[in-house]
Protein backbone atom coordinates (compact mmCIF):
# COMPACT_ATOMS: atom_id res chain seq x y z
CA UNK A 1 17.82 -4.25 -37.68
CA UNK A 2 20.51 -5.06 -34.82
CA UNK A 3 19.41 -6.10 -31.86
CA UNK A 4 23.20 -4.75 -30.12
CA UNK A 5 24.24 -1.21 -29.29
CA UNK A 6 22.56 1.46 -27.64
CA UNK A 7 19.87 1.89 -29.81
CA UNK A 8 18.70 -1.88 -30.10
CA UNK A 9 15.24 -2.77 -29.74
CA UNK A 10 16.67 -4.38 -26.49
CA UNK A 11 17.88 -1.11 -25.11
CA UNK A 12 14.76 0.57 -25.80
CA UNK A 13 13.05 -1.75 -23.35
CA UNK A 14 15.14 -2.17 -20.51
CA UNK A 15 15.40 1.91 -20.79
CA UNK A 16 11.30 1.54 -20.23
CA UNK A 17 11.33 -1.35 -17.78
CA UNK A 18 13.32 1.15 -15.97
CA UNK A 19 11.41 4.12 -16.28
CA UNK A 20 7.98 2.53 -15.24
CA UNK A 21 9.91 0.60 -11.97
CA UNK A 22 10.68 4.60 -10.92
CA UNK A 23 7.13 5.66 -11.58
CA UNK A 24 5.91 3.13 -9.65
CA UNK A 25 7.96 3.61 -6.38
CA UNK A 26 6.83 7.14 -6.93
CA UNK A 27 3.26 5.83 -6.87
CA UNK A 28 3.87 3.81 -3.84
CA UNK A 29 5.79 6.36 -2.03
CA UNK A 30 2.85 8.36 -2.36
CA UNK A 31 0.58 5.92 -1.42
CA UNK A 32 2.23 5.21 1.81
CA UNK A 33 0.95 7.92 3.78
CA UNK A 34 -2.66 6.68 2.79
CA UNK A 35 -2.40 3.41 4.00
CA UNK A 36 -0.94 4.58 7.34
CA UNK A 37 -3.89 6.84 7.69
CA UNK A 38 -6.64 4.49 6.29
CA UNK A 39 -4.59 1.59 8.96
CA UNK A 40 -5.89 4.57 11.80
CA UNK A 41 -8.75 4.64 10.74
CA UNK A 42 -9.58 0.93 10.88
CA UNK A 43 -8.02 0.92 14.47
CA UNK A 44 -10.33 3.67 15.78
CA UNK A 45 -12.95 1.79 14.21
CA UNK A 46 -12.39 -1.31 15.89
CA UNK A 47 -11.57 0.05 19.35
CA UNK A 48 -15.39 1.57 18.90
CA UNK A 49 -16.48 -1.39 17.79
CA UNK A 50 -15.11 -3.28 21.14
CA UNK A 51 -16.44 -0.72 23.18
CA UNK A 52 -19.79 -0.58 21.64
CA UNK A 53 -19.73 -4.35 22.25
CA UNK A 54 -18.64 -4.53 25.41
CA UNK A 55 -21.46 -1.45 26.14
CA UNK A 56 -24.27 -3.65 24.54
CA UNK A 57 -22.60 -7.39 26.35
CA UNK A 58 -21.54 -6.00 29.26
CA UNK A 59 -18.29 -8.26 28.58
CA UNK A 60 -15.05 -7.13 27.55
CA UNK A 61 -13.15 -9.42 24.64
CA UNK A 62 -11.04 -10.54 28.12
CA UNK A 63 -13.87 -12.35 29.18
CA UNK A 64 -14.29 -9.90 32.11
């Protein structure tokens, strides 16, 4: 079998090296917006969790 010319073993692996790097930049493309709104989420969680604390402390993370 030849391992030169478009129909090489070769070929046939770079063609799905590059066909699996596009569906995963689709994949993360998607993901994207997730992690932005999971990141919110976390950020209202921890600005409760500060309040909550500085409810229960009487201190805020300032030291005031």
């Amino acid at each position: 079998m030849s391992t030169k010319g478009p129909f090489s073993p070769l070929a046939a692996v770079n063609e799905d090296q590059a066909a699996l790097r596009g569906e995963l930049r689709n994949d993360f493309t998607r993901l994207n917006p997730r992690f932005d709104t999971v990141e919110a989420k976390v950020d209202r969680n921890q600005a409760q969790i500060v309040e909550l604390l500085t409810a229960l402390l009487g201190k805020t993370p300032n030291g005031n």
